[in-house]
Each structure stands twice: as C-alpha cells, then as structure tokens.
N, C-alpha and C. Protein backbone atom coordinates (compact mmCIF):
# COMPACT_ATOMS: atom_id res chain seq x y z
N UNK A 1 0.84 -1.18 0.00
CA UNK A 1 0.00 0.00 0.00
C UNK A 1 0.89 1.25 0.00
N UNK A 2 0.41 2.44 -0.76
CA UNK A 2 1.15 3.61 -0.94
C UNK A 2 0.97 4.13 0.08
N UNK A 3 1.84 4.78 0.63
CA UNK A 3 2.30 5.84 1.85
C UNK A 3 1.72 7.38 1.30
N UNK A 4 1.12 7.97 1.92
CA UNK A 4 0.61 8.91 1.56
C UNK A 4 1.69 10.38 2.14
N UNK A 5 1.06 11.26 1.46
CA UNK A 5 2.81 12.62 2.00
C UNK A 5 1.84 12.80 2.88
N UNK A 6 2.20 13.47 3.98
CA UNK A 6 1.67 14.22 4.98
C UNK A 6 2.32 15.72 4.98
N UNK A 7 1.76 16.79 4.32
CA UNK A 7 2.51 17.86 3.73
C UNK A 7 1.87 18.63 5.40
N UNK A 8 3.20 19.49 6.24
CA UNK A 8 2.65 20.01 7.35
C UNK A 8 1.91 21.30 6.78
N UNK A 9 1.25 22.00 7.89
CA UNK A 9 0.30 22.63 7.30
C UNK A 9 0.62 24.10 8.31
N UNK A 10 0.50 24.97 7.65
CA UNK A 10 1.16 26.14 8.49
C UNK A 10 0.32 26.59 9.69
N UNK A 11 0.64 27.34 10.59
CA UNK A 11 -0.12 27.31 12.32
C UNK A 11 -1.13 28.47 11.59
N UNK A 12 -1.07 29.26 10.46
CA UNK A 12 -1.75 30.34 10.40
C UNK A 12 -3.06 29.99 9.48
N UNK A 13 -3.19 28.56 8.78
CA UNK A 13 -3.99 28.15 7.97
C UNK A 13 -4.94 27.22 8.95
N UNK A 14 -3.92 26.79 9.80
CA UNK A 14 -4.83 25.89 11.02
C UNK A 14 -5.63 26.91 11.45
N UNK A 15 -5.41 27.79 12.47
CA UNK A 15 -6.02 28.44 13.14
C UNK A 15 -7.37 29.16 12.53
N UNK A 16 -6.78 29.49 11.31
CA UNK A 16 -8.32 30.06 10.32
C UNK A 16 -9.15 28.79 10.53
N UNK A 17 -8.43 27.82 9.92
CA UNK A 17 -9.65 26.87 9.70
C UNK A 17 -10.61 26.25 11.03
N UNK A 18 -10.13 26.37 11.92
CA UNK A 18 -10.17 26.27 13.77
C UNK A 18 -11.87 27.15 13.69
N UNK A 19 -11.29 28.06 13.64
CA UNK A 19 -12.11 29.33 13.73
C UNK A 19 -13.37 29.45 12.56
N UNK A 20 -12.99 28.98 11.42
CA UNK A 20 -14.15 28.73 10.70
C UNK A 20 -15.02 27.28 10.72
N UNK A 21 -14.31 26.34 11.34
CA UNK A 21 -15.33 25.52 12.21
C UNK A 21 -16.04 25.90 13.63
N UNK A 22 -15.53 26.39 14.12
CA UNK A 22 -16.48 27.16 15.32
C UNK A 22 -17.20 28.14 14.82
N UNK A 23 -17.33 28.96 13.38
CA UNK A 23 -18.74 29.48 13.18
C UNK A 23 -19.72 28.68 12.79
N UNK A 24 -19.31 27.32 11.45
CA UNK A 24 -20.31 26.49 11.24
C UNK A 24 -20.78 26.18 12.84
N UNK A 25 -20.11 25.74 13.59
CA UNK A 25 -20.99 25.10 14.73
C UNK A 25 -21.95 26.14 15.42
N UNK A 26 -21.37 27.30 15.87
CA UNK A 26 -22.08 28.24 16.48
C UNK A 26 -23.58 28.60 15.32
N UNK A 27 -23.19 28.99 14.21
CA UNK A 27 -24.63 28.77 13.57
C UNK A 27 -25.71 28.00 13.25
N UNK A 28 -24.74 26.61 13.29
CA UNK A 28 -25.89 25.16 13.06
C UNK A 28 -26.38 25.24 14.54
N UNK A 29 -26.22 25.36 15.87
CA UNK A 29 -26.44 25.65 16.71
C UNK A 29 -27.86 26.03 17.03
N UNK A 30 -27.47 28.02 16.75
CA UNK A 30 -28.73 28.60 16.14
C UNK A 30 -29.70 28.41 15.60
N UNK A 31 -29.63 27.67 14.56
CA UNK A 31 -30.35 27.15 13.53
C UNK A 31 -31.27 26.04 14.10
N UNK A 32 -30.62 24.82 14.87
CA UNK A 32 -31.38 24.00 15.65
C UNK A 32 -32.40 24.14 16.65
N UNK A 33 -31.87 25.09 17.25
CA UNK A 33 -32.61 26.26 18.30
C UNK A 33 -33.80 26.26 17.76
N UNK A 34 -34.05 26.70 16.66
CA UNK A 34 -35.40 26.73 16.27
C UNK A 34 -36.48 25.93 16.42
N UNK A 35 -35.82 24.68 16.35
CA UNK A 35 -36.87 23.61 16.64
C UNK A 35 -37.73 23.41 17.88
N UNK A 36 -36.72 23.87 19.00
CA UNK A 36 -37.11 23.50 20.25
C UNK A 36 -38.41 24.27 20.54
N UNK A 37 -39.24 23.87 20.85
CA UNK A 37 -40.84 23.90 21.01
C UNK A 37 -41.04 25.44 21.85
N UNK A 38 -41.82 25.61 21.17
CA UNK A 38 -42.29 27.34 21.55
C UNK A 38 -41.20 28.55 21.62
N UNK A 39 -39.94 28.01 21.05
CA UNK A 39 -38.85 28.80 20.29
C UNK A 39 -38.98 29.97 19.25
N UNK A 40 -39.71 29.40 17.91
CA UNK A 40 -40.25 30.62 17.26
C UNK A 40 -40.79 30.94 17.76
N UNK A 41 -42.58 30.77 18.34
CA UNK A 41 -43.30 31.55 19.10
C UNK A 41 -42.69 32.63 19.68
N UNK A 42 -41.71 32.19 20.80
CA UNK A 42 -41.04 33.39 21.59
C UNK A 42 -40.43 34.38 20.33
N UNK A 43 -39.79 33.86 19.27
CA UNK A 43 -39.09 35.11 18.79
C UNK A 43 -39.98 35.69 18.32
N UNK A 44 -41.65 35.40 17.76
CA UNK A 44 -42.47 36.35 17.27
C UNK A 44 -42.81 37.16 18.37
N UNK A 45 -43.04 36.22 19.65
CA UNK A 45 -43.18 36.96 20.26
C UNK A 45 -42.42 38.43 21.49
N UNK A 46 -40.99 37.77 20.87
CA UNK A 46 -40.59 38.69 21.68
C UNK A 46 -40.15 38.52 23.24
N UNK A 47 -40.16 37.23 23.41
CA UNK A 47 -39.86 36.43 24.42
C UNK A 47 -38.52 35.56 24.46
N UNK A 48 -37.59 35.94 24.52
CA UNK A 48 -36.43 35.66 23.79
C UNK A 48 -35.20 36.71 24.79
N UNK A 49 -33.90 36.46 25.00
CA UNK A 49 -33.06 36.60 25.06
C UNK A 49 -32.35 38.38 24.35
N UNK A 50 -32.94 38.19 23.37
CA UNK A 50 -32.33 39.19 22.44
C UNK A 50 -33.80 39.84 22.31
N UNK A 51 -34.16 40.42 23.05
CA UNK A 51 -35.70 40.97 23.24
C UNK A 51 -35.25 42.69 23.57
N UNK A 52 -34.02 43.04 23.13
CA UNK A 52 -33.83 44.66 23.45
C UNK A 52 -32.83 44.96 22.52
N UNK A 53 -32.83 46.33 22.11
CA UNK A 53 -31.50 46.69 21.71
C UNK A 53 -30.22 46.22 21.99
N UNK A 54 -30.22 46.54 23.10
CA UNK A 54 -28.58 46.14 23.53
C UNK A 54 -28.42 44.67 23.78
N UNK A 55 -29.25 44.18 24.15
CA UNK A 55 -28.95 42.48 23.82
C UNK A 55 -28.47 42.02 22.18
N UNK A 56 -29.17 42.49 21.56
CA UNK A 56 -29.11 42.13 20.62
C UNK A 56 -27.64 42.71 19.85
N UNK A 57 -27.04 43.95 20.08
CA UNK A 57 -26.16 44.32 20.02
C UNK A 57 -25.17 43.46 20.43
N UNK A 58 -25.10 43.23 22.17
CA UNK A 58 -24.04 42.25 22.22
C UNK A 58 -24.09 41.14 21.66
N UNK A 59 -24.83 40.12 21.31
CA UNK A 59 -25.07 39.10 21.00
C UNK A 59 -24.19 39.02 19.41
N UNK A 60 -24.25 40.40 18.65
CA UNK A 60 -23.67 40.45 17.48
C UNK A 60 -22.08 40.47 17.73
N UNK A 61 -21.62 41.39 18.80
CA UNK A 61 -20.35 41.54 19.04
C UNK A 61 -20.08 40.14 19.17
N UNK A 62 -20.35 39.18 20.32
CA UNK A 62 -20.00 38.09 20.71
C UNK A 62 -19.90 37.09 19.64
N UNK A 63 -21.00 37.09 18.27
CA UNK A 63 -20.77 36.53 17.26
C UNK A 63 -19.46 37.12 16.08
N UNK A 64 -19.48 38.71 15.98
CA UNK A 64 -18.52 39.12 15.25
C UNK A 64 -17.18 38.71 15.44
N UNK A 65 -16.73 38.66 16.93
CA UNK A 65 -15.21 38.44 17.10
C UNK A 65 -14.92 37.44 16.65
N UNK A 66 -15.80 35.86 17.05
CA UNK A 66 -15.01 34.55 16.15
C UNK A 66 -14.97 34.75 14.83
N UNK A 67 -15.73 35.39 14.14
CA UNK A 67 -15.93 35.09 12.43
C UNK A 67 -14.65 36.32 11.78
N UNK A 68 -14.58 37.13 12.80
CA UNK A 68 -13.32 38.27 12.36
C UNK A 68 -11.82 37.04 12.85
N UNK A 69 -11.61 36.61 13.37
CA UNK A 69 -10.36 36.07 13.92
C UNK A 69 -10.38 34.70 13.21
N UNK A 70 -11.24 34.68 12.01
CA UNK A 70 -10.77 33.42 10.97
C UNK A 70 -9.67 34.30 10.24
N UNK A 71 -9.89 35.73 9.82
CA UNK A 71 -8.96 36.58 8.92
C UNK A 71 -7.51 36.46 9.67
N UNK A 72 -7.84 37.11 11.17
CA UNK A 72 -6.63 37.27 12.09
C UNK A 72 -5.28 36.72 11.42
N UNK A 73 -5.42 35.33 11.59
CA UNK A 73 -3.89 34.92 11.63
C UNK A 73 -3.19 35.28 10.17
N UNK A 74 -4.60 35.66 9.12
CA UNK A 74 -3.83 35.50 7.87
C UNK A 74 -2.87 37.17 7.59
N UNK A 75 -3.77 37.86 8.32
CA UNK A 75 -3.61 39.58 8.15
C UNK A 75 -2.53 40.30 9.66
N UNK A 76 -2.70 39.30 10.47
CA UNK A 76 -1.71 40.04 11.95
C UNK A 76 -0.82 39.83 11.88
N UNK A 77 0.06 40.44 12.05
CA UNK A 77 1.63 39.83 12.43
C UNK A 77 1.30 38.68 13.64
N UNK A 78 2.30 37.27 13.54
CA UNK A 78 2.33 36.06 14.34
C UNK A 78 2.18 36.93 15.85
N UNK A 79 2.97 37.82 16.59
CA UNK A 79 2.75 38.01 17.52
C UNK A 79 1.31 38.41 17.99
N UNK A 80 0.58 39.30 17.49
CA UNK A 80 -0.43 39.74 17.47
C UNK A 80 -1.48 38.95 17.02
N UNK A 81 -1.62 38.27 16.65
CA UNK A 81 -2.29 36.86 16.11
C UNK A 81 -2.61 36.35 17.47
N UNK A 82 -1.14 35.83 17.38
CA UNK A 82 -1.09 34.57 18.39
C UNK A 82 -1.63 35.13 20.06
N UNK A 83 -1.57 36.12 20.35
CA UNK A 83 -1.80 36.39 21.95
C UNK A 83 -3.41 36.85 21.62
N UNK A 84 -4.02 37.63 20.26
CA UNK A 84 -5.15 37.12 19.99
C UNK A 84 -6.54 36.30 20.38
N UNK A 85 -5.88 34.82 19.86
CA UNK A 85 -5.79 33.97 19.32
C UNK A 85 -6.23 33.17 21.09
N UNK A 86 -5.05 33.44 21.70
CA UNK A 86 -5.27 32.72 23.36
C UNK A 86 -6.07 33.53 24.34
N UNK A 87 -6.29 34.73 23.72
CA UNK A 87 -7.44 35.78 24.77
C UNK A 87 -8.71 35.10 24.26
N UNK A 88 -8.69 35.59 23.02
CA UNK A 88 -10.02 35.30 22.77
C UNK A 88 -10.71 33.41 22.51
N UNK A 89 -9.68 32.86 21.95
CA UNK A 89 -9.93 31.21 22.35
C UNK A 89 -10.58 30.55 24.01
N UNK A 90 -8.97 31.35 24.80
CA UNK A 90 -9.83 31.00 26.19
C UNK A 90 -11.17 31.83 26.70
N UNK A 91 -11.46 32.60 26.66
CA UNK A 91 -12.57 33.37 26.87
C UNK A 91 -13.86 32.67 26.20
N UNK A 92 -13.77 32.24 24.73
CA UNK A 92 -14.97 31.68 24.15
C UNK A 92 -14.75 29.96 24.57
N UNK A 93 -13.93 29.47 25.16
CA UNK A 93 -13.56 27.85 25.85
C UNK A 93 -14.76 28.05 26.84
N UNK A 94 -14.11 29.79 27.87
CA UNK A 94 -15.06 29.32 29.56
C UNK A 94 -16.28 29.67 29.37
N UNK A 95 -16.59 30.43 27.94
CA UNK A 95 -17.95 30.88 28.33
C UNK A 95 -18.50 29.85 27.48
N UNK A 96 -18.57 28.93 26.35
CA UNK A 96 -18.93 27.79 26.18
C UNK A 96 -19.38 26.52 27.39
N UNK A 97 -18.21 26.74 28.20
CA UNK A 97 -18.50 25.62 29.14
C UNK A 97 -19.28 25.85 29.90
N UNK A 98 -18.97 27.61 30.66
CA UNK A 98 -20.61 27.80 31.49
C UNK A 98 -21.79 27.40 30.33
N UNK A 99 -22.04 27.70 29.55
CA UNK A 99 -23.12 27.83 28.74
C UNK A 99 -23.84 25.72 28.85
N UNK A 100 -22.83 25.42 28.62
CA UNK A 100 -22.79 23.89 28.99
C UNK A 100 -23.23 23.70 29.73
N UNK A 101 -23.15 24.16 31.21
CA UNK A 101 -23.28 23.66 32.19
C UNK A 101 -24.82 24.25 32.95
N UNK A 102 -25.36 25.07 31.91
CA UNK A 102 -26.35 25.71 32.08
C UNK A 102 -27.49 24.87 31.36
N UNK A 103 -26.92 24.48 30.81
CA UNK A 103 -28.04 23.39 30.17
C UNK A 103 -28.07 21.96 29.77
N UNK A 104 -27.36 21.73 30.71
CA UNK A 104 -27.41 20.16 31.41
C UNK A 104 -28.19 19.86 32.07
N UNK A 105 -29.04 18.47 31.44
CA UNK A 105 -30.02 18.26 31.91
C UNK A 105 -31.19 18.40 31.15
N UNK A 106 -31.25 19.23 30.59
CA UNK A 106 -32.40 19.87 29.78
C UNK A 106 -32.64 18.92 28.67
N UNK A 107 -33.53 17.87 28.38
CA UNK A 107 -33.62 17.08 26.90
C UNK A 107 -33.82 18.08 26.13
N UNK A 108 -34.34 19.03 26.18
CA UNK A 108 -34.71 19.38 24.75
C UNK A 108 -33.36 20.25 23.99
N UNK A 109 -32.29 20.43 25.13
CA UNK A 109 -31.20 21.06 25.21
C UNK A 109 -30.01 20.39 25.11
N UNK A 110 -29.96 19.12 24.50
CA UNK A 110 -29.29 18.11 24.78
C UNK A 110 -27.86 18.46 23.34
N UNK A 111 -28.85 18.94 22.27
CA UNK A 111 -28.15 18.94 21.19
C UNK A 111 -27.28 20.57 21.58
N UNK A 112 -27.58 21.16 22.14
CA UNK A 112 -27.39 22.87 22.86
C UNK A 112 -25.96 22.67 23.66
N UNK A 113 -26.27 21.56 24.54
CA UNK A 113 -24.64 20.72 25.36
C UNK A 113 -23.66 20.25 24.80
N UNK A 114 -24.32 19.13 23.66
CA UNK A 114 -23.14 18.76 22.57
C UNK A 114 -22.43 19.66 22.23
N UNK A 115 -23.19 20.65 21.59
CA UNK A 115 -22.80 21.72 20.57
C UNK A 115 -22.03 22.38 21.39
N UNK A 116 -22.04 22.48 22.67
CA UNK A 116 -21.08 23.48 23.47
C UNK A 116 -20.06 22.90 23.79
N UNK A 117 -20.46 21.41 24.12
CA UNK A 117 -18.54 20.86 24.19
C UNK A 117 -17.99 20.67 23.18
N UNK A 118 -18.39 20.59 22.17
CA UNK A 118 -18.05 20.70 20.92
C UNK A 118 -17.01 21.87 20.73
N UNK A 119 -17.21 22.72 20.81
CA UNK A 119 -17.28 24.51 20.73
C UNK A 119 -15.75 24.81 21.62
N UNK A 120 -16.19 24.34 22.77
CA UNK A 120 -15.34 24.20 24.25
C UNK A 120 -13.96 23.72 23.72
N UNK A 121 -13.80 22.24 23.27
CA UNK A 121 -12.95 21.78 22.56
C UNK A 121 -12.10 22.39 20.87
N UNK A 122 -13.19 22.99 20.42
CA UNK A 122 -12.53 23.38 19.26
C UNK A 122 -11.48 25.30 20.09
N UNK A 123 -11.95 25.39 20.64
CA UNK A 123 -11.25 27.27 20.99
C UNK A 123 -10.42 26.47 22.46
N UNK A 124 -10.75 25.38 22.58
CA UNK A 124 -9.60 24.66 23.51
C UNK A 124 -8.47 24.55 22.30
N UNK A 125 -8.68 23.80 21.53
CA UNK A 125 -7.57 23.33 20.43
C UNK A 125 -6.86 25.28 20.02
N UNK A 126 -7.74 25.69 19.44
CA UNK A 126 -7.07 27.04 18.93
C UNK A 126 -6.10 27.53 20.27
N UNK A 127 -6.48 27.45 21.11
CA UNK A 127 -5.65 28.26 22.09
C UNK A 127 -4.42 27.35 22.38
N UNK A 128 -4.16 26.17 22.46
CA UNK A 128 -3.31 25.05 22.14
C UNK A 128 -2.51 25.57 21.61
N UNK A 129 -3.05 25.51 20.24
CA UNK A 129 -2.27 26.00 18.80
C UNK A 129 -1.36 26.79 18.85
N UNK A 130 -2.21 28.11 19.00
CA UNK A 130 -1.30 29.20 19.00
C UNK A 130 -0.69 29.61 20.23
N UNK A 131 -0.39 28.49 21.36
CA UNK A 131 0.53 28.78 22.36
C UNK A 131 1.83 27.83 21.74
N UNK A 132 1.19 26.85 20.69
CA UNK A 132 2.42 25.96 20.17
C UNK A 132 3.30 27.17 18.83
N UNK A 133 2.68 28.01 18.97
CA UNK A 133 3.15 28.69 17.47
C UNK A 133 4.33 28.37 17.18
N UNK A 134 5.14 27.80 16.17
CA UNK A 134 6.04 27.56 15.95
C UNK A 134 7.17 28.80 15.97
N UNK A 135 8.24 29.16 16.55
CA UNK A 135 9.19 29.82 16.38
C UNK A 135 10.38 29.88 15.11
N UNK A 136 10.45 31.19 14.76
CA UNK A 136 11.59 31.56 14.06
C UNK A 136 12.94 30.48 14.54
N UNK A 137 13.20 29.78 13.07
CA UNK A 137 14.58 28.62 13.08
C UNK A 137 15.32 30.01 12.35
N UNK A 138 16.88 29.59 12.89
CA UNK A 138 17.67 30.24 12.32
C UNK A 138 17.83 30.03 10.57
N UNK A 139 17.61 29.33 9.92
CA UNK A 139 17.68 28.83 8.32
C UNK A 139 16.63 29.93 8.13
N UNK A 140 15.40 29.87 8.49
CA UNK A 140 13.81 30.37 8.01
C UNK A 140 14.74 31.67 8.10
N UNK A 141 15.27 31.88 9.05
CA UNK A 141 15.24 33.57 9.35
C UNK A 141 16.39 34.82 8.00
N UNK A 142 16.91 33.61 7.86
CA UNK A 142 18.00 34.12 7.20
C UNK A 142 17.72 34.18 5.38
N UNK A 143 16.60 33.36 5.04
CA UNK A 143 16.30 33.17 3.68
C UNK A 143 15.48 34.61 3.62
C-alpha cells in the first residue's frame, strides 16, 4: 500500500480553519434552536433573550469576534495573532463551558450541550495551537 505525503500545514492556515469551524458550529447551533418547542413563538413573540437593543447588540459583538479572527492569523503579524488567538480562544472555551453547564439536563437542550462541548474543545484546540506557534529557526530567518 502507498504511503501517503503528509505535507505540514502552516499554524496560520490551522487556526483560520479552527475558527471557521467554530462558526459552522455556532450557527448550526442557532439554527437547531429553532426547533425546540415554543422557540419561534417566543421570537415572534418577543420572548427571547435578544428581546432589546442592547442584547441584541451584544449578542452580534460576541458573534462578530469569532468570524473576524478566521482573517486574524492570515492579516496580523504572528505576535499579534497569536496572543489574539489565546485571549479570545480561552474566553470563548469558559464561556462555552458555562453555557454547557447551564443546560445540562435539559432534553430538549441536549443537542445545545453537545454543541457546546463541541465549541469548548474546538477554541480549547485554537488556544493550544497558537501557544504551540512555531518559532523563528535560524535557516527560516536568514532566507
């Protein structure tokens, strides 16, 4: 059987791609949400979470920063990236896990838990990552 290449893959292409799997999830998320019984109702009615201006405001910020920090690593300098990268990874790790832990228990919330350890684990991995950032070798530096 053929041996396949394993071509490494640069920390700045990982991390995008990190980050653009934690929006698919955070939106399929959303999206599921809907189902859960008297869910639309509330949003027609206005019974909902995001039932004010400023909720709804933050709620956008809190969504804007992951979907901006898929660009990050490609547009920051590595330093600025990378410390980024571990603010905002760990921050969206603990507030995933509270969020977890808030809705444990809940069947109808079951897919809401997955989705958060899910979530938990992926901005666990990013923050990993970019504490592994690979360092300047003397060869790299000099070409």
């Amino acid at each position: 059987m053929k041996q396949l290449e394993n071509q490494p893959v640069n920390i700045r292409i990982k991390l995008a791609l990190l980050w653009g799997s934690l929006m698919a999830c955070y939106i399929y998320c959303d999206y599921f949400q809907l189902y859960v019984p008297g869910k639309t109702q509330g949003l027609i009615d206005g019974n909902n979470l995001l039932n004010s201006p400023l909720s709804l405001f933050l709620a956008s910020v809190m969504l804007t920063i992951p979907a901006l920090m898929i660009s990050v690593p490609v547009f920051l300098k590595p330093k600025s990236a990378r410390l980024l990268h571990i603010i905002f990874g760990t921050f969206y790790t603990l507030l995933m896990l509270l969020i977890a832990v808030s809705v444990a228990g809940d069947a109808w919330l079951s897919f809401y838990f997955l989705m958060a350890l899910v979530e938990s684990a992926l901005t666990g991995f990013i923050v990993w990552q970019a504490w592994k950032w690979p360092n300047v070798t003397k060869q790299s530096a000099t070409i």
